[in-house]
Protein backbone atom coordinates (compact mmCIF):
# COMPACT_ATOMS: atom_id res chain seq x y z
CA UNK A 1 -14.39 3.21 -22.16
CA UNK A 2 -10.68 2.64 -23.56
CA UNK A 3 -8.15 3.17 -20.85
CA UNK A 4 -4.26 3.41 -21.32
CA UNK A 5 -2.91 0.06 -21.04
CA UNK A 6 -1.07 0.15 -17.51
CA UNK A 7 0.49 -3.08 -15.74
CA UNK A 8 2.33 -3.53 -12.41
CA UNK A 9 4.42 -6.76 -11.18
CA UNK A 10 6.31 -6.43 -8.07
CA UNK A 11 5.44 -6.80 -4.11
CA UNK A 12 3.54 -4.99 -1.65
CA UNK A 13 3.59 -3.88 2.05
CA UNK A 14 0.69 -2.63 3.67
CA UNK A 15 1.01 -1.43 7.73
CA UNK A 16 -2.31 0.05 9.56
CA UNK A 17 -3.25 0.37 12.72
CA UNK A 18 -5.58 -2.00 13.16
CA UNK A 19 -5.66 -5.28 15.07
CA UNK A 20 -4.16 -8.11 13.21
CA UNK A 21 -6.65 -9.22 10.41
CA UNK A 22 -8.04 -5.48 9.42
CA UNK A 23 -11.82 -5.35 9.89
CA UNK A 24 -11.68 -3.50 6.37
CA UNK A 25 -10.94 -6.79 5.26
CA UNK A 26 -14.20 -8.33 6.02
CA UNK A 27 -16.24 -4.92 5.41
CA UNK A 28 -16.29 -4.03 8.79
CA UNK A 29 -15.61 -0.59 10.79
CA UNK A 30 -11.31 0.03 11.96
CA UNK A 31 -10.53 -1.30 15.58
CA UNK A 32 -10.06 2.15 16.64
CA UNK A 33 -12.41 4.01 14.99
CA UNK A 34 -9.87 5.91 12.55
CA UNK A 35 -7.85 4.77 10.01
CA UNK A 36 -4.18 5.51 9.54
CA UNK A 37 -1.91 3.50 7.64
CA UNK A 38 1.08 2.94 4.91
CA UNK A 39 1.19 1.09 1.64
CA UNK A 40 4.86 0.65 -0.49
CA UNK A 41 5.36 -0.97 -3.77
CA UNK A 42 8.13 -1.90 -5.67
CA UNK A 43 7.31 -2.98 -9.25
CA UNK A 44 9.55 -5.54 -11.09
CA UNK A 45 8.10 -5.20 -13.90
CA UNK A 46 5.69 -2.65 -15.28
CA UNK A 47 4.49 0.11 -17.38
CA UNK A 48 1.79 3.19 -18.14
CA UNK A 49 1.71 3.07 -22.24
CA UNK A 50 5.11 2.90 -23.62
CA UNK A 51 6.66 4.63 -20.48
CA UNK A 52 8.53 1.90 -18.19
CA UNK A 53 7.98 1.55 -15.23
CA UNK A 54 10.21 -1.32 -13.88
CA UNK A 55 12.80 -1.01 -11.24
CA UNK A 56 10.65 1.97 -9.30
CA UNK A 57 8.99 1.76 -5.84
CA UNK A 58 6.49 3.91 -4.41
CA UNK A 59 5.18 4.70 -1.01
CA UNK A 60 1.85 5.99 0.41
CA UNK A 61 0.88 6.98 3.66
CA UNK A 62 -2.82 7.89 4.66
CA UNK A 63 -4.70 8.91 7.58
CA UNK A 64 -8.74 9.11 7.48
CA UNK A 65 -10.69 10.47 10.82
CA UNK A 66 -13.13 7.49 10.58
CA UNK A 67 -13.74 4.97 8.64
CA UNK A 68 -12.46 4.82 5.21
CA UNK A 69 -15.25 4.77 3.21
CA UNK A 70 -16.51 8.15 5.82
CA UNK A 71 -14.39 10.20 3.72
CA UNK A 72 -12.41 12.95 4.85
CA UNK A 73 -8.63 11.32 4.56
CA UNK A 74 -5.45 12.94 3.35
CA UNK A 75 -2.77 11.21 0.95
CA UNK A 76 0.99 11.65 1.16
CA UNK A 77 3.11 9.97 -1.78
CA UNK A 78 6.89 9.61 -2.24
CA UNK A 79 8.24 8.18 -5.55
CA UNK A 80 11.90 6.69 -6.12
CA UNK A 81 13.44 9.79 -6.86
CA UNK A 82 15.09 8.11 -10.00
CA UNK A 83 12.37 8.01 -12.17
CA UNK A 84 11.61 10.04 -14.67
CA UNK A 85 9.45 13.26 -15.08
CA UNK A 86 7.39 10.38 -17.65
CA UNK A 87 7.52 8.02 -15.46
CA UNK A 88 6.29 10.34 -12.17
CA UNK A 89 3.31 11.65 -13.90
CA UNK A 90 2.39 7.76 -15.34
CA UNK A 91 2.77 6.55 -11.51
CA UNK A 92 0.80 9.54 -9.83
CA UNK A 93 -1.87 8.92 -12.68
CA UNK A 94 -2.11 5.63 -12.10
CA UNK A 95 -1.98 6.31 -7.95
CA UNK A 96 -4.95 8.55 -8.18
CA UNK A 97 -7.00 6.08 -9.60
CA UNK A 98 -7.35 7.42 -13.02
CA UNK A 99 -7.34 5.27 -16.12
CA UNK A 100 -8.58 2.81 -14.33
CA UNK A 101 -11.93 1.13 -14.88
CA UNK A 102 -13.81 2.13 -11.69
CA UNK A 103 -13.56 0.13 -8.67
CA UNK A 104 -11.28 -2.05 -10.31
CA UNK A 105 -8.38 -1.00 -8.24
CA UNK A 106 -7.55 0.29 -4.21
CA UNK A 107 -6.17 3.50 -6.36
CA UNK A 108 -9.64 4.01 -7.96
CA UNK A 109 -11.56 2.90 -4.60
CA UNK A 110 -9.83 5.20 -2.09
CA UNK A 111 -9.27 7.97 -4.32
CA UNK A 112 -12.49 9.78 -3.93
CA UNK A 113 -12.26 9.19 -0.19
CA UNK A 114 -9.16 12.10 0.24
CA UNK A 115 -9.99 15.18 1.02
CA UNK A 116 -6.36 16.72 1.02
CA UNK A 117 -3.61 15.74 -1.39
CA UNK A 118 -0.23 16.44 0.31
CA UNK A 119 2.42 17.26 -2.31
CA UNK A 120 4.52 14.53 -3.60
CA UNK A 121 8.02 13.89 -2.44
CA UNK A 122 10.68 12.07 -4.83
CA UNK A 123 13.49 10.57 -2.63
CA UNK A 124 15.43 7.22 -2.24
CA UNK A 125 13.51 4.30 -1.33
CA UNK A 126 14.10 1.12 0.40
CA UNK A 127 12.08 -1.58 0.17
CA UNK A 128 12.76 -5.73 0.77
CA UNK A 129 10.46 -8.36 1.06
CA UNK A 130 10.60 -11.97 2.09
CA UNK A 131 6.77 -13.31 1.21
CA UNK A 132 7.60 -16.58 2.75
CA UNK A 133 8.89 -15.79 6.03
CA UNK A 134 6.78 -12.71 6.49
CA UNK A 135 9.86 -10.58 6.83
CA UNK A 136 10.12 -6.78 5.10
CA UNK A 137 11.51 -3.46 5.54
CA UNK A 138 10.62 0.23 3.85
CA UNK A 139 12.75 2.86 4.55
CA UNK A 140 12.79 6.75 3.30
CA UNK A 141 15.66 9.08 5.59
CA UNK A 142 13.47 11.40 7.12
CA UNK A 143 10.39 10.36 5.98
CA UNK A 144 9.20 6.84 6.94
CA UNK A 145 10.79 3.54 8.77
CA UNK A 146 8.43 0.29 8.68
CA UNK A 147 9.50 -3.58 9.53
CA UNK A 148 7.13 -6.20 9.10
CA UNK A 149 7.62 -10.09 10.86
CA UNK A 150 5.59 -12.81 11.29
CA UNK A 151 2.35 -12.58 13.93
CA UNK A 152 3.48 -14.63 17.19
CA UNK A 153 1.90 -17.04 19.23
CA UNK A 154 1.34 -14.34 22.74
CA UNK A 155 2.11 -18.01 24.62
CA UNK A 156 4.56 -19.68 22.92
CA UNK A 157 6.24 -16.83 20.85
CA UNK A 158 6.03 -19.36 17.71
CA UNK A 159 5.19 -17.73 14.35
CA UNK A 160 1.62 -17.50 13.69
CA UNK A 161 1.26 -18.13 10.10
CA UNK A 162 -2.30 -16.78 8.33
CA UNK A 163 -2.87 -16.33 4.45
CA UNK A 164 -6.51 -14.99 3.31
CA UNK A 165 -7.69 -15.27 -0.01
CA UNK A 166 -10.14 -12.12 -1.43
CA UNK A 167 -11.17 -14.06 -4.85
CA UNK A 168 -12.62 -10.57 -5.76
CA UNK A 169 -9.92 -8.00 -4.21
CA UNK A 170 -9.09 -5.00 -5.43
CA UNK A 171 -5.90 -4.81 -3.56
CA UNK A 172 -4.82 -8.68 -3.87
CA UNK A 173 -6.48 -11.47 -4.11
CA UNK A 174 -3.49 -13.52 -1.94
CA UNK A 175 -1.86 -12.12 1.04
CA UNK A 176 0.11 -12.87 3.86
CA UNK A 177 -1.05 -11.43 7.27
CA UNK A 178 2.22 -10.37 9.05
CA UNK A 179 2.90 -7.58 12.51
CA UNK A 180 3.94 -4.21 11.36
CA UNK A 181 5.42 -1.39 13.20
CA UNK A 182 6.10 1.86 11.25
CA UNK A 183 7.21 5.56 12.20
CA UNK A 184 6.63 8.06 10.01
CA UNK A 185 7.41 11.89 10.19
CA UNK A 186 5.83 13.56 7.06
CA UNK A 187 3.00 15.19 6.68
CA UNK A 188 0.90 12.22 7.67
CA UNK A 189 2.20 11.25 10.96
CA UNK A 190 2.39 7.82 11.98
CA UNK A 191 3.16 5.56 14.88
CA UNK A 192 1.83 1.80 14.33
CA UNK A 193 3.48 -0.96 17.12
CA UNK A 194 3.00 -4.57 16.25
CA UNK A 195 -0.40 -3.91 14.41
CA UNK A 196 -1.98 -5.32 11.05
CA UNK A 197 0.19 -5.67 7.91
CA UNK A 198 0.04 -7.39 4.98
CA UNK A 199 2.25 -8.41 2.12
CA UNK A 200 1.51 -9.96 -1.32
CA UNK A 201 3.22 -10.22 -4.67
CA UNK A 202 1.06 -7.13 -7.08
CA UNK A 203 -0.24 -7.84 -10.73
CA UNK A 204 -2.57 -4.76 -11.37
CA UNK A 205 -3.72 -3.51 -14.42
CA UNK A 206 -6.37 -0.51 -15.18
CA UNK A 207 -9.54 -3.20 -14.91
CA UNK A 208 -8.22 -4.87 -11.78
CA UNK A 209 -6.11 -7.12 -9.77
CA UNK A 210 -4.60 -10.23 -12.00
């Protein structure tokens, strides 16, 4: 099957509220039974077709009552509210997993696992990473406020440094493990301390991670 041609360069921050590490990243069931978590982009370079889609960020947040692949979660998505009405409908397809080849993607893996679709928000978005020192910040006034820093030593208080390689990802396939906290007052409420995060630089594109 021919998809549109869809590509996406940029960075990523991911905050949940598991332990550090994320049993879902080794197939196995959420430290606390339940998932909730947060997932920003901002793309550098990108596009859906012959819409661009550089220069825009995006920001998820997602709550599931179990186990992700259970079922049952609900989505919320906020897009920079600069873009375009073009570019909003190429980054909401693209979000939902369609025109994508399937399981080639998070966006295609997770979407049939949502239940409810909140509405989507377009508002100003603030996102900076620092890959190397496992430093970042997203910020939407009113909606959302996550920092990410480097895991530390509980003895010492030295940074803890840990990089994991998924040669097969559909999210990354090299990422930095880093300690999250995030507080979020949408839809999807959140309130992660010091828990699982990571951060990669994104290449995606409709039959997978690059």
């Amino acid at each position: 099957m021919a998809y549109v041609d869809w590509s996406m360069q940029g960075h990523s921050i991911a905050n949940c509220n598991c332990d550090f590490g994320c049993p879902c990243q080794f197939n196995t069931l959420p430290t606390h039974g339940d998932c909730r978590a947060m997932t920003a982009v901002k793309i550098e370079k990108g596009h859906f077709g012959d819409v661009d889609l550089s220069g825009l960020a995006f920001c998820g947040m997602f709550a599931w009552p179990g186990a992700i692949h259970y079922g049952n979660g609900e989505a919320f998505l906020v897009i920079s509210d600069h873009a375009t009405e073009a570019q909003r409908n190429a980054l909401l397809t693209i979000v939902s997993g369609k025109e994508t080849a399937p399981g080639a993607t998070i966006f295609n893996v997770f979407a049939p696992t949502f239940a409810k679709m909140h509405d989507p928000v377009f508002a100003p978005i603030e996102f900076y990473l620092d890959l190397d020192k496992r430093i970042g910040r997203v910020r939407i006034p009113g909606v959302i406020d996550t920092s990410i820093e480097p895991i530390r030593n509980p003895v010492s208080g030295h940074e803890h440094r840990v990089s994991v390689h998924l040669p097969e990802g559909f999210e990354y396939h090299q990422a930095e493990y880093a300690s999250g906290s995030t507080r979020a007052d949408g839809p999807i409420k959140l309130t992660l301390a010091n828990s699982h995060s990571h951060v990669y630089d994104l290449h995606m594109t409709a039959n997978g991670v690059v």
